[in-house]
N, C-alpha and C. Protein backbone atom coordinates (compact mmCIF):
# COMPACT_ATOMS: atom_id res chain seq x y z
N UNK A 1 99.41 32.86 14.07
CA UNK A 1 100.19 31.64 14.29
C UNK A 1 101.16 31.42 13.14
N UNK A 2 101.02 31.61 11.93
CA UNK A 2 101.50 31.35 10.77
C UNK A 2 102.67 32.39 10.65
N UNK A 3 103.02 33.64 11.01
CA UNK A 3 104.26 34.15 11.26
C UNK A 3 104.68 33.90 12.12
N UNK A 4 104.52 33.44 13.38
CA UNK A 4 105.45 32.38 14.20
C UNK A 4 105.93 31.43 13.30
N UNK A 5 105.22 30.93 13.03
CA UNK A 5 105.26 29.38 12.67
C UNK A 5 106.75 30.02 11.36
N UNK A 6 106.40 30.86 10.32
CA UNK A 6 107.51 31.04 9.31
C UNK A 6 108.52 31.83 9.76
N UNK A 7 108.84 32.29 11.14
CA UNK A 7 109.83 32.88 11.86
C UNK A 7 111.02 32.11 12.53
N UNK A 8 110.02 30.45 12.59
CA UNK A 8 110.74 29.54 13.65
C UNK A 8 111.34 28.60 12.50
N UNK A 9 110.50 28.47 11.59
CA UNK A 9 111.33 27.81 10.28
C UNK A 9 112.31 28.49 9.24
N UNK A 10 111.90 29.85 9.15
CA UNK A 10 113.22 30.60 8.95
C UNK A 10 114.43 30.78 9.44
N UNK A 11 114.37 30.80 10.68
CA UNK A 11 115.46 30.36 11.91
C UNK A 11 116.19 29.19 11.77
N UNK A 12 115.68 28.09 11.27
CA UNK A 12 115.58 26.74 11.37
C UNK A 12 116.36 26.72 9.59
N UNK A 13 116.25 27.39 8.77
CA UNK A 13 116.83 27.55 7.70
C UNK A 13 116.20 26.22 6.71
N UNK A 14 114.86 25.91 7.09
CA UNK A 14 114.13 24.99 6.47
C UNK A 14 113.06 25.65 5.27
N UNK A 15 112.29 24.76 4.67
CA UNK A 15 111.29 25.10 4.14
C UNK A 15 109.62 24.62 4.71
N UNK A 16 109.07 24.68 3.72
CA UNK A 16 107.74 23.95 4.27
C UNK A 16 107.47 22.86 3.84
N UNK A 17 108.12 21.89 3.10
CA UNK A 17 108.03 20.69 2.21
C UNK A 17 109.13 20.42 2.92
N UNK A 18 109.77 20.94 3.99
CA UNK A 18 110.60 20.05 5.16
C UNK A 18 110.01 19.65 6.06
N UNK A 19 109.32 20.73 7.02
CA UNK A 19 108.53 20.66 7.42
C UNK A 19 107.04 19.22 7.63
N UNK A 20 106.80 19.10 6.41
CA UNK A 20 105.23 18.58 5.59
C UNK A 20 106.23 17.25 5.77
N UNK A 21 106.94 17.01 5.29
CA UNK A 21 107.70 15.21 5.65
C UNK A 21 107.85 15.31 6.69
N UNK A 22 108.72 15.95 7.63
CA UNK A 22 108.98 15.43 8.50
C UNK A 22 107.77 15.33 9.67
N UNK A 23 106.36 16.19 9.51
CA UNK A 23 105.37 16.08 10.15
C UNK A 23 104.12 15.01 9.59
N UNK A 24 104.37 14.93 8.10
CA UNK A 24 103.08 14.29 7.67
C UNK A 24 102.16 15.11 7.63
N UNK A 25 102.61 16.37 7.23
CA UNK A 25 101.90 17.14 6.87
C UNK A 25 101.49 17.85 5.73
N UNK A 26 100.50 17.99 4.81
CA UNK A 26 100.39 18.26 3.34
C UNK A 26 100.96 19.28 3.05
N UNK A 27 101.72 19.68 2.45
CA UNK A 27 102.06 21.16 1.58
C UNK A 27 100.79 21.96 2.04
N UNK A 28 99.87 21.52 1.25
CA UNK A 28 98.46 22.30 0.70
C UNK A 28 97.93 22.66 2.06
N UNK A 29 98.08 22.26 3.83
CA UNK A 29 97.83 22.59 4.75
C UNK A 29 98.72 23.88 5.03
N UNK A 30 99.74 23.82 4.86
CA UNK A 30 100.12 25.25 5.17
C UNK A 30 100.04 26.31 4.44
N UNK A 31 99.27 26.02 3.45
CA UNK A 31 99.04 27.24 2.31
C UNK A 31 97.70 27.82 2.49
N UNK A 32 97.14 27.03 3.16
CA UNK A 32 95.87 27.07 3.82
C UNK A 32 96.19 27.75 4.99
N UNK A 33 96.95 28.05 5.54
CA UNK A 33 96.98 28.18 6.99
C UNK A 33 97.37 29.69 6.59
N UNK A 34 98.34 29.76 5.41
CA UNK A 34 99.26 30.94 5.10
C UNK A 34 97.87 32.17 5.24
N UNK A 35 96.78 31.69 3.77
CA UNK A 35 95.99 32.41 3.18
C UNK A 35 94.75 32.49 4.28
N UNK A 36 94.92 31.84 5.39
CA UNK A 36 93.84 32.31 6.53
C UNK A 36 92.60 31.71 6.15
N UNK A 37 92.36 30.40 5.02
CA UNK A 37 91.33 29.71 4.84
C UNK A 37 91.06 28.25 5.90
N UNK A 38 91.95 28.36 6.70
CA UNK A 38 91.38 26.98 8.11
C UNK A 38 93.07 27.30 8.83
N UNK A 39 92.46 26.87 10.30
CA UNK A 39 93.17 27.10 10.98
C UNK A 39 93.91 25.63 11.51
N UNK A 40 95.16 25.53 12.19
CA UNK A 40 95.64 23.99 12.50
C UNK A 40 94.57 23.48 13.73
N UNK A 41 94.54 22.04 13.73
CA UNK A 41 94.02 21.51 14.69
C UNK A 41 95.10 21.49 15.64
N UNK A 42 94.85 21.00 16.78
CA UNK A 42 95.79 20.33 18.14
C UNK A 42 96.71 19.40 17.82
N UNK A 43 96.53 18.09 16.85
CA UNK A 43 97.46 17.30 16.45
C UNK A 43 98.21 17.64 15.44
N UNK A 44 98.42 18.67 14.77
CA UNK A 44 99.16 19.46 13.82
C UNK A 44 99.67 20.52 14.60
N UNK A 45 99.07 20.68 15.23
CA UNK A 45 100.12 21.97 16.35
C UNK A 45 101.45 21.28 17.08
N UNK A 46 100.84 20.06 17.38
CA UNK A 46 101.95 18.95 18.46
C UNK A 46 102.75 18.74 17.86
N UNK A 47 102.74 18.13 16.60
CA UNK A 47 103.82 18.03 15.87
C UNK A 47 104.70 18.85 14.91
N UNK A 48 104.01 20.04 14.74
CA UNK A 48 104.93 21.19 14.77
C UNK A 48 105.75 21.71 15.35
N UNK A 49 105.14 21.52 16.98
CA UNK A 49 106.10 22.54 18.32
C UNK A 49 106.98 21.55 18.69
N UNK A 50 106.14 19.98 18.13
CA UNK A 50 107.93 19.13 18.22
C UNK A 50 108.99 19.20 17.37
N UNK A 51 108.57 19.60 15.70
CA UNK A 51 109.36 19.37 15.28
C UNK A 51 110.53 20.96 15.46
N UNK A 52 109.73 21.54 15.94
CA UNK A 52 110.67 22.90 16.34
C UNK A 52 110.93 23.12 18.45
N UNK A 53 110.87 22.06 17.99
CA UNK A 53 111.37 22.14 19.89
C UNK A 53 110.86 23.27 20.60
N UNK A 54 109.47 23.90 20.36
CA UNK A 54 108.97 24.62 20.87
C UNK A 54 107.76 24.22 21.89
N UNK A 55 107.23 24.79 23.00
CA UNK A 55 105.59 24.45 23.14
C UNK A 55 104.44 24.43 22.21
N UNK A 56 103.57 24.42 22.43
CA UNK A 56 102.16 24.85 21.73
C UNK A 56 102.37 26.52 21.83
N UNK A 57 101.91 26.89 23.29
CA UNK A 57 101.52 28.02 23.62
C UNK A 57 102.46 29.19 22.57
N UNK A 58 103.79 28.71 22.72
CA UNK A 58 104.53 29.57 22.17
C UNK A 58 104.77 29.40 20.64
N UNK A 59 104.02 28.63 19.90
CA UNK A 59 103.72 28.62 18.43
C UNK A 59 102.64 29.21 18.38
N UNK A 60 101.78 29.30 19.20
CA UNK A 60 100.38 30.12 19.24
C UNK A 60 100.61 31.97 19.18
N UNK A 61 101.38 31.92 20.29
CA UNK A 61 101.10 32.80 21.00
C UNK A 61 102.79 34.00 20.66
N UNK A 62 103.92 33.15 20.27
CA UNK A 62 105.12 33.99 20.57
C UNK A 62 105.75 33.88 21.69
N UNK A 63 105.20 33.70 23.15
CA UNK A 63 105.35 34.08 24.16
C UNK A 63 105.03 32.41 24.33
N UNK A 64 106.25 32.11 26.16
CA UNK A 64 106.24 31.25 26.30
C UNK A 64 105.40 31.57 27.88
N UNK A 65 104.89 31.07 28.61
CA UNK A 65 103.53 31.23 29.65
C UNK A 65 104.60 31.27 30.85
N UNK A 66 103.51 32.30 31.41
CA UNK A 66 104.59 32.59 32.86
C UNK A 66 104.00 32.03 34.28
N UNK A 67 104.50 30.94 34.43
CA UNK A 67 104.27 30.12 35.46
C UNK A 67 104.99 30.51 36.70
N UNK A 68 104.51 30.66 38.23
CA UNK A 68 105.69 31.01 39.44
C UNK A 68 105.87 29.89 40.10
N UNK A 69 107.05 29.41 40.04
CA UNK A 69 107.56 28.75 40.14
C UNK A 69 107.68 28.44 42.06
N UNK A 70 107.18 27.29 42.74
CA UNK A 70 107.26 26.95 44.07
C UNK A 70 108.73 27.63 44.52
N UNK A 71 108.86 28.16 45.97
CA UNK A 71 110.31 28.12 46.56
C UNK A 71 111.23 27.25 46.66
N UNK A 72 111.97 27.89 46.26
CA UNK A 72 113.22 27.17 46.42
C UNK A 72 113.33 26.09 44.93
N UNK A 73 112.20 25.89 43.81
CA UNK A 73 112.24 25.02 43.25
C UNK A 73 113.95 25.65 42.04
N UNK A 74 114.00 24.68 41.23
CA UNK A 74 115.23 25.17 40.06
C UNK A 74 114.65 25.13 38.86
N UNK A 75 114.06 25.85 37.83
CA UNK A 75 114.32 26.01 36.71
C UNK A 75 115.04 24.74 35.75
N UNK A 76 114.88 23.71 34.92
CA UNK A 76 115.11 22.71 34.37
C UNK A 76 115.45 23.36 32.94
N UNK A 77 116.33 23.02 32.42
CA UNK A 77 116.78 23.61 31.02
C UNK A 77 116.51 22.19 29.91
N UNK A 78 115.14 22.46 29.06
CA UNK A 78 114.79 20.99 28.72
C UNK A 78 115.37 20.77 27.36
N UNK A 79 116.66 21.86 26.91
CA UNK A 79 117.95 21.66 25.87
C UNK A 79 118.58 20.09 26.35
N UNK A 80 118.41 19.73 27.78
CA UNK A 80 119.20 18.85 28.26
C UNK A 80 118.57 17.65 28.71
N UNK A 81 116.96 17.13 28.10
CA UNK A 81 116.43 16.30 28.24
C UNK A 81 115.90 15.61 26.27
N UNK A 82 115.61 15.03 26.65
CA UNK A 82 115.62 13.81 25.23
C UNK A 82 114.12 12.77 25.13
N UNK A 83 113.60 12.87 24.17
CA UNK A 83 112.41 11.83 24.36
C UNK A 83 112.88 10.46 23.53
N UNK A 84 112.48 9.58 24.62
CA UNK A 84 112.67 8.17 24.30
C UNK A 84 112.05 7.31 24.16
N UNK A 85 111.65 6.78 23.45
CA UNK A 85 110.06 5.53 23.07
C UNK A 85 110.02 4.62 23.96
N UNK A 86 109.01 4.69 24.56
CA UNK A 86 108.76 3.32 25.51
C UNK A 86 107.83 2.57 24.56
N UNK A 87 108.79 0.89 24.04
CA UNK A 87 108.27 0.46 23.52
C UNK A 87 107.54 -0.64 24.42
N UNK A 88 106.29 -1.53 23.43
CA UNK A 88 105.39 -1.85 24.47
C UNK A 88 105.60 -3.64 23.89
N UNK A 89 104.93 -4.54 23.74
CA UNK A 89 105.07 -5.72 23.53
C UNK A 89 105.14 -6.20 22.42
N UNK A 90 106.53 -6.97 21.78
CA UNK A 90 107.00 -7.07 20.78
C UNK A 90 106.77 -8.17 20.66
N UNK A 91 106.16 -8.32 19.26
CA UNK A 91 105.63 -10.05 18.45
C UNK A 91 106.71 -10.05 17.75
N UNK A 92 106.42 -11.72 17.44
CA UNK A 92 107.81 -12.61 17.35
C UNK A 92 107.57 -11.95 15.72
N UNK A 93 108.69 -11.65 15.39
CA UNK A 93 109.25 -11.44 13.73
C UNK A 93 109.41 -9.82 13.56
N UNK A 94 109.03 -9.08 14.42
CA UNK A 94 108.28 -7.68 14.08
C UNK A 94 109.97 -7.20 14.64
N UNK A 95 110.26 -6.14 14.04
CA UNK A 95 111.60 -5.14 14.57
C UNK A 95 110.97 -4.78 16.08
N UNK A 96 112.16 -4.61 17.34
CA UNK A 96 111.72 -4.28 18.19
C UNK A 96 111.13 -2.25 18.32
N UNK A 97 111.80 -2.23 16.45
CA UNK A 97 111.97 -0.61 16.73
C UNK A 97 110.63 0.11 15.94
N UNK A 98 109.76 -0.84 15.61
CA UNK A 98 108.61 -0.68 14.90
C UNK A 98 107.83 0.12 15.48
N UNK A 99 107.07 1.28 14.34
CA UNK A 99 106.52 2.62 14.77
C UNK A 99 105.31 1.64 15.92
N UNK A 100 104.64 0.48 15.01
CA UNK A 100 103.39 0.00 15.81
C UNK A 100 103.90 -0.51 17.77
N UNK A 101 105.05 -0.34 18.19
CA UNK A 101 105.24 -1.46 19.28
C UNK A 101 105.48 0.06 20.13
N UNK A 102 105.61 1.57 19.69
CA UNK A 102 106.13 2.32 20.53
C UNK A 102 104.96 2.97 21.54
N UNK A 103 104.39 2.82 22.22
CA UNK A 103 103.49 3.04 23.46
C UNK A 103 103.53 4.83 23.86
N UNK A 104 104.81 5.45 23.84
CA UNK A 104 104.31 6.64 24.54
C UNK A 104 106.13 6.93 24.46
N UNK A 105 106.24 8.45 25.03
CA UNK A 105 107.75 8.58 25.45
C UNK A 105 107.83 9.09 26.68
N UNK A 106 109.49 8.88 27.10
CA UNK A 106 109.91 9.38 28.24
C UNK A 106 111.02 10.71 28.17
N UNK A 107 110.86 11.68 28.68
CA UNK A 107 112.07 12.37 28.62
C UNK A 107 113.02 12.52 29.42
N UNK A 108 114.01 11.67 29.09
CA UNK A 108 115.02 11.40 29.82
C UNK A 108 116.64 12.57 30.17
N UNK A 109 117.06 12.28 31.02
CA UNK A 109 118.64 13.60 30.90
C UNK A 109 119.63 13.30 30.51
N UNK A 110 119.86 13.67 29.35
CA UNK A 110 120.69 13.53 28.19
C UNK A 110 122.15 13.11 28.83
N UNK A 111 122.47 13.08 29.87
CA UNK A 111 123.61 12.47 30.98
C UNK A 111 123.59 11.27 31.39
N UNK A 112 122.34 10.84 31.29
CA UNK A 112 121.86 9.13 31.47
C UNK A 112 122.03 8.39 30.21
N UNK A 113 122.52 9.08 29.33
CA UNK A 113 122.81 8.32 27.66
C UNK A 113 123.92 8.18 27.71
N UNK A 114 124.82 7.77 28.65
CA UNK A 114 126.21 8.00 28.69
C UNK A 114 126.86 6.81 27.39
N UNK A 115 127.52 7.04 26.89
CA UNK A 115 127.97 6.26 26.13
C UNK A 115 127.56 5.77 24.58
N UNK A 116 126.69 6.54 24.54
CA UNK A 116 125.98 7.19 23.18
C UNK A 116 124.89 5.60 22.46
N UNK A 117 124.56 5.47 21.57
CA UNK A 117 124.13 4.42 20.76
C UNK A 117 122.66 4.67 20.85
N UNK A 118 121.55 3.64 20.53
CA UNK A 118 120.04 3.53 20.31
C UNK A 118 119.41 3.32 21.90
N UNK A 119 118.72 4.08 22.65
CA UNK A 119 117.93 3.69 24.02
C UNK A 119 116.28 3.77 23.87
N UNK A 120 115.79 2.78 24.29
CA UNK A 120 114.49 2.98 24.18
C UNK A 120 113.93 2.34 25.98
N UNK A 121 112.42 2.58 26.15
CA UNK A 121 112.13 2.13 27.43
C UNK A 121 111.22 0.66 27.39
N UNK A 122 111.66 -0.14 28.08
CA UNK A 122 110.57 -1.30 28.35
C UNK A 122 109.71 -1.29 29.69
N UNK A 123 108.46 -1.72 30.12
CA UNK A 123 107.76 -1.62 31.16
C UNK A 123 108.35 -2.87 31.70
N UNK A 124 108.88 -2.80 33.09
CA UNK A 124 108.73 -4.20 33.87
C UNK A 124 107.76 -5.03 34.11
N UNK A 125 107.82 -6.10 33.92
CA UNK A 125 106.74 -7.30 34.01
C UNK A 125 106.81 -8.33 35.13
N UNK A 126 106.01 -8.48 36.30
CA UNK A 126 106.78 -9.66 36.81
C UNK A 126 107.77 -8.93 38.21
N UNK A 127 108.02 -10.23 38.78
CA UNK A 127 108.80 -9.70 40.26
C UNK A 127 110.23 -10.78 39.99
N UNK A 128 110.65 -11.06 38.41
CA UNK A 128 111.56 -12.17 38.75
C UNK A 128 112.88 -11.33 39.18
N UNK A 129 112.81 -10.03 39.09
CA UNK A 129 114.55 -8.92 39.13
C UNK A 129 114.31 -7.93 40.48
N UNK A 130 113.18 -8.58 41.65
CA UNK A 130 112.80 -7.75 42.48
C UNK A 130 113.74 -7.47 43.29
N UNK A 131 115.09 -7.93 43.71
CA UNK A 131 116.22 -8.28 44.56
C UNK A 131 117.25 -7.14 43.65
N UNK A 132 116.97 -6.79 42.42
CA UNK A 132 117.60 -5.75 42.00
C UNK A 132 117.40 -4.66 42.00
N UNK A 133 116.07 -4.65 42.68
CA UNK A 133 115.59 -3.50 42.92
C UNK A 133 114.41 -3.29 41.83
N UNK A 134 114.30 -3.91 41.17
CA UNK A 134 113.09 -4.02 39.47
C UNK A 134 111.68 -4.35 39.93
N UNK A 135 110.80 -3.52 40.01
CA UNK A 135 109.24 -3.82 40.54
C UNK A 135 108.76 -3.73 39.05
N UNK A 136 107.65 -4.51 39.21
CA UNK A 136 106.59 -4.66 37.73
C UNK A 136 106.19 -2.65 37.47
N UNK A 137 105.55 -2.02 36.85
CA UNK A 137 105.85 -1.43 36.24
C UNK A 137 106.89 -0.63 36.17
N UNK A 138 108.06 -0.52 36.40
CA UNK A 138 108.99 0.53 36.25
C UNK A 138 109.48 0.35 34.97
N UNK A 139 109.85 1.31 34.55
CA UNK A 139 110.07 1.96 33.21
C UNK A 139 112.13 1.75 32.95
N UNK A 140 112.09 0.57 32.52
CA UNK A 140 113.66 0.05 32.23
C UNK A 140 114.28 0.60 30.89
N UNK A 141 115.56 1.27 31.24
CA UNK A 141 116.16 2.28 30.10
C UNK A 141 117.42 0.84 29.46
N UNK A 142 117.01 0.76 28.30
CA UNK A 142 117.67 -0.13 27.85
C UNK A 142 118.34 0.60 26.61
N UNK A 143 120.16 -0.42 26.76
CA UNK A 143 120.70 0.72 25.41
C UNK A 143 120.69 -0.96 24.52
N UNK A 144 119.89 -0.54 23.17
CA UNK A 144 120.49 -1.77 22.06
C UNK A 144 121.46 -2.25 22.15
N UNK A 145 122.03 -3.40 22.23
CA UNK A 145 123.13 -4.07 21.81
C UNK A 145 123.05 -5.53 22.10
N UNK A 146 123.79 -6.09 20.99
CA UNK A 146 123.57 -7.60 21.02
C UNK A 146 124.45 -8.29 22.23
N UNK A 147 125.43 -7.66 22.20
CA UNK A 147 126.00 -8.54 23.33
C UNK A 147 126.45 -7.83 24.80
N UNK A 148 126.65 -8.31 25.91
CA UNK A 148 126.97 -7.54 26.93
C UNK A 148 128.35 -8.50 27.79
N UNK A 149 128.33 -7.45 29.13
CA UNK A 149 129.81 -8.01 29.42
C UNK A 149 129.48 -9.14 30.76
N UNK A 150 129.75 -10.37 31.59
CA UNK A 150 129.04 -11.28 32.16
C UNK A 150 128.85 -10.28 33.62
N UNK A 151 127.37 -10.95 34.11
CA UNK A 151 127.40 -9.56 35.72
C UNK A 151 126.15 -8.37 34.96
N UNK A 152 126.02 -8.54 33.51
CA UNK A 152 124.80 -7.27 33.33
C UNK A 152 123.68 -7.86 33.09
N UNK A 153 122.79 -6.63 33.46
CA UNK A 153 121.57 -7.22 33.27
C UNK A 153 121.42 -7.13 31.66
N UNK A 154 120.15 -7.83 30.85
CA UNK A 154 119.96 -7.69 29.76
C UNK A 154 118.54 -7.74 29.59
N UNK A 155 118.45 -7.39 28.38
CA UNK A 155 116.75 -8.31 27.70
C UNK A 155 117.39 -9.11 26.68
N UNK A 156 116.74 -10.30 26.86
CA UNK A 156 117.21 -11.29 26.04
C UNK A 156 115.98 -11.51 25.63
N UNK A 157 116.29 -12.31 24.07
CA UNK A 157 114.84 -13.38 23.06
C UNK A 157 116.10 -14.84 23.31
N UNK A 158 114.67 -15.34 23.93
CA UNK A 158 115.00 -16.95 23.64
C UNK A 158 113.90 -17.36 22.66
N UNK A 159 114.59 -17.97 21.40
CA UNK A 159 114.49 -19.12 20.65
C UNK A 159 113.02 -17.96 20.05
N UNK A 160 113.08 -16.84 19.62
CA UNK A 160 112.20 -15.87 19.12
C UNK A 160 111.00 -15.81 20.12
N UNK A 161 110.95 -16.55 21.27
CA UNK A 161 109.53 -16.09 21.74
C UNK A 161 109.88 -14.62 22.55
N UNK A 162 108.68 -14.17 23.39
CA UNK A 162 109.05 -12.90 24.14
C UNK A 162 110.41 -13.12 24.90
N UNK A 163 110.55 -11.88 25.24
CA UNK A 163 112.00 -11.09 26.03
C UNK A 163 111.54 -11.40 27.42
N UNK A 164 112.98 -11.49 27.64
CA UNK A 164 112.64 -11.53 29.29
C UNK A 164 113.95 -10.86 29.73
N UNK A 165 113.97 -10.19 30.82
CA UNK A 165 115.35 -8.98 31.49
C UNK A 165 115.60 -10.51 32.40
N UNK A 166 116.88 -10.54 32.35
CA UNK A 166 118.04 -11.46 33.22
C UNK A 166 119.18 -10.81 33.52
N UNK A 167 119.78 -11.24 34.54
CA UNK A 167 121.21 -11.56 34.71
C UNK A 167 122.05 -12.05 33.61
N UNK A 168 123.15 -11.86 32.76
CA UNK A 168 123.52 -12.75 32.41
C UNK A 168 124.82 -12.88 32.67
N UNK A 169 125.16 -13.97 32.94
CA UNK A 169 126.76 -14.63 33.74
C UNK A 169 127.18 -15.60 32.61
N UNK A 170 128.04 -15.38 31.93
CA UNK A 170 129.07 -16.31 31.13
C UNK A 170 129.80 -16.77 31.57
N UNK A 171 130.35 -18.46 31.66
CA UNK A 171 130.64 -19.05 32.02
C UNK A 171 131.41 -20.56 31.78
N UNK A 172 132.74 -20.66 31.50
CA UNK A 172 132.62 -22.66 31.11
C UNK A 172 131.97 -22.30 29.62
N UNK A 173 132.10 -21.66 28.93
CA UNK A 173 131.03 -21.53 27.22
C UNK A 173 129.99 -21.92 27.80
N UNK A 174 129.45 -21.32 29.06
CA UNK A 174 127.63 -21.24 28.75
C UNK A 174 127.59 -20.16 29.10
N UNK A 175 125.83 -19.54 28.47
CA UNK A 175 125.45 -18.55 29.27
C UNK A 175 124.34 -18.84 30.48
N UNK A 176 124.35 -18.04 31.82
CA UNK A 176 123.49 -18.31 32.34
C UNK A 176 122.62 -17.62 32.91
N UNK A 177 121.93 -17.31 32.70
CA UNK A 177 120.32 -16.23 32.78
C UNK A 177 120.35 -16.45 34.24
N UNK A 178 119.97 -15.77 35.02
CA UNK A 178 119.78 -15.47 36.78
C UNK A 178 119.06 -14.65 36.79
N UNK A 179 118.29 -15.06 37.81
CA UNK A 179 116.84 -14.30 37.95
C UNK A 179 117.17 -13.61 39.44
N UNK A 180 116.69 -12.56 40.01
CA UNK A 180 116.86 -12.11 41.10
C UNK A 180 115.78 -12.45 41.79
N UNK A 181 115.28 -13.29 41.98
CA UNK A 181 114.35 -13.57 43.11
C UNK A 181 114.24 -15.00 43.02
N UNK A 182 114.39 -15.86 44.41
CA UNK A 182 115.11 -16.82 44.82
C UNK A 182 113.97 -18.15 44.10
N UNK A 183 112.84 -17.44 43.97
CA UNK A 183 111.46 -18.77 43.43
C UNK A 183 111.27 -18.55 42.41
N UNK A 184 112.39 -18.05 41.59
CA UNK A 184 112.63 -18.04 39.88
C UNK A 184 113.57 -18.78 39.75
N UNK A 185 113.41 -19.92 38.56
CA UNK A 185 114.84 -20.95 38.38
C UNK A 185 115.03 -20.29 37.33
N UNK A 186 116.95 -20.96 37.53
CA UNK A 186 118.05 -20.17 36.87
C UNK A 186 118.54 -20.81 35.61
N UNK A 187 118.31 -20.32 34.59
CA UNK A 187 118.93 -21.26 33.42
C UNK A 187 120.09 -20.92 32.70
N UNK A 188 120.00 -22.39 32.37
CA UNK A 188 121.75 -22.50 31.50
C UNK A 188 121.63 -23.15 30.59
N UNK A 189 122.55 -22.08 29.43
CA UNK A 189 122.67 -22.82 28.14
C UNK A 189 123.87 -22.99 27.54
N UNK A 190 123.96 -23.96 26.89
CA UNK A 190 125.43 -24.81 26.55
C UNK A 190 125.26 -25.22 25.16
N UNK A 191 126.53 -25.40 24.50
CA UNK A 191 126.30 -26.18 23.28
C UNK A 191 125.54 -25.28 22.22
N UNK A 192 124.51 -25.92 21.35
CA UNK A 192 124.07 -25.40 20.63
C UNK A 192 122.49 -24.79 21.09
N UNK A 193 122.72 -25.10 22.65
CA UNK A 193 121.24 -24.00 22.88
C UNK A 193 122.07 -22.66 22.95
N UNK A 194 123.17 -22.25 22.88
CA UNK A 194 123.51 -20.66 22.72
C UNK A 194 123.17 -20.06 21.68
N UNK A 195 122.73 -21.05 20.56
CA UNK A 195 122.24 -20.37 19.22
C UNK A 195 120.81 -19.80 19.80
N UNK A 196 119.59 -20.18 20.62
CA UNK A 196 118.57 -19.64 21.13
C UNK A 196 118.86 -18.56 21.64
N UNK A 197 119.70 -18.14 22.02
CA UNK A 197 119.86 -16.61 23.28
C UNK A 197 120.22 -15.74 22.22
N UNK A 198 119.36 -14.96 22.33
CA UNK A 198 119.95 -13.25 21.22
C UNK A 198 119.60 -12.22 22.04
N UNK A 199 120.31 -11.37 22.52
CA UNK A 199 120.54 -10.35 23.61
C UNK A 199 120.34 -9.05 22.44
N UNK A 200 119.28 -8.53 23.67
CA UNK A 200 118.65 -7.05 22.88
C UNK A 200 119.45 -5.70 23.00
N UNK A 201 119.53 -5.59 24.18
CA UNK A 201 119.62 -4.45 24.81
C UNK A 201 120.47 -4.92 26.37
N UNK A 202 121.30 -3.69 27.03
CA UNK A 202 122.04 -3.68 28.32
C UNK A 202 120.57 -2.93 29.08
N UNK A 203 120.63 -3.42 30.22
CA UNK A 203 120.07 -2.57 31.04
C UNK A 203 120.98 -1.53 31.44
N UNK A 204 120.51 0.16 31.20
CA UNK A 204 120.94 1.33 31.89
C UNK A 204 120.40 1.75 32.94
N UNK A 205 119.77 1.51 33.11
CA UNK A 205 118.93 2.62 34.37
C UNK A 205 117.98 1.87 34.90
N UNK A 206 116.77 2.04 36.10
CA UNK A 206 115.51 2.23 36.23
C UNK A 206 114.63 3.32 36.81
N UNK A 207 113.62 3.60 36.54
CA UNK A 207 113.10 4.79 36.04
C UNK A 207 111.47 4.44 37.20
N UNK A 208 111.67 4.81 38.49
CA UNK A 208 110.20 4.50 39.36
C UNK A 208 109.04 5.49 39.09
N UNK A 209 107.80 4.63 39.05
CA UNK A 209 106.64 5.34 38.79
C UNK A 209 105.80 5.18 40.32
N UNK A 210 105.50 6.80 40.76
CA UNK A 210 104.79 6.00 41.99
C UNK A 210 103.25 7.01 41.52
């Protein structure tokens, strides 16, 4: 494993104290690994073959596993997919981008990032955006940004408590949050309740789990 492993970082034009940061991994583990005194576990393998965009198998092994592929299926080139943090429920004060709030990732197609900037995923909650097509768990691709254009959806923080995905329609200097489903009321803010509304993220996408 260990001449893979210094074949793919030679390639990579790195060292092993590049490596060891960017994995959290000790120096003294790969010197260990070098001299054949302990071998990596599974969670040191994972984050190796991530940090070299490789599999497991093929940090193991050299060889990437030969799977036959169903008829007619296509071959996916995963140069052209991206992992994205689905973050999970954010307390009031905490960065939304905090290692503790990130739940799991998605790998998304690098064509759905259109327009470049920070995307992360939120789980849908709730049936208030069901008319948009938004069912409680689906997996909402949101790009950061504080402000959006009136007609998009958003995640908004009111007044620091939790986020909630709206409509938002500007208007007359208010904004007004719209809910897509008709037994959700619609709010409006004016004056100095616009200081409460701080807009997270645009909604990009949604992402169905069946």
């Amino acid at each position: 494993m260990y001449e893979i492993y210094r074949k793919l970082r030679d390639t990579k034009g790195c060292k092993d104290s590049d490596v060891a940061k960017a994995t959290d991994i000790t120096k003294s583990t790969f010197s260990d690994w070098k001299s054949g005194r302990s071998e990596p576990k599974k969670d040191k393998l994972e984050k190796i073959a991530d940090f070299f965009e490789v599999s497991i198998d093929y940090l193991m092994t050299g060889k990437e596993p030969s799977y036959k592929l169903p008829e007619g299926a296509i071959p996916v080139d995963g140069s052209m997919f991206v992992k994205i943090p689905i973050i999970g429920s954010v307390r009031c004060g905490e960065p939304m981008f905090a290692d503790s709030n990130i739940e799991d990732y998605e790998y998304t197609y690098i064509e759905t990032l259109r327009g470049g900037g920070d995307f992360f995923y939120l789980r849908a909650k709730g049936d208030s955006m069901i008319n948009a097509g938004i069912s409680e768990g689906d997996l909402l691709l949101i790009r950061a940004q504080s402000d959006v254009d009136s007609g998009d959806i958003a995640i908004i923080n009111i007044n620091g408590d939790e986020e909630t995905l709206k409509r938002v329609i500007k208007k007359d200097k208010a904004i007004i949050l719209q809910p897509e489903n008709p037994a959700y009321e619609t709010k409006i803010f004016i004056g100095k309740e616009l200081e409460e509304i701080h807009i997270q993220g645009r909604l990009m996408s949604v992402v169905k789990k069946y």
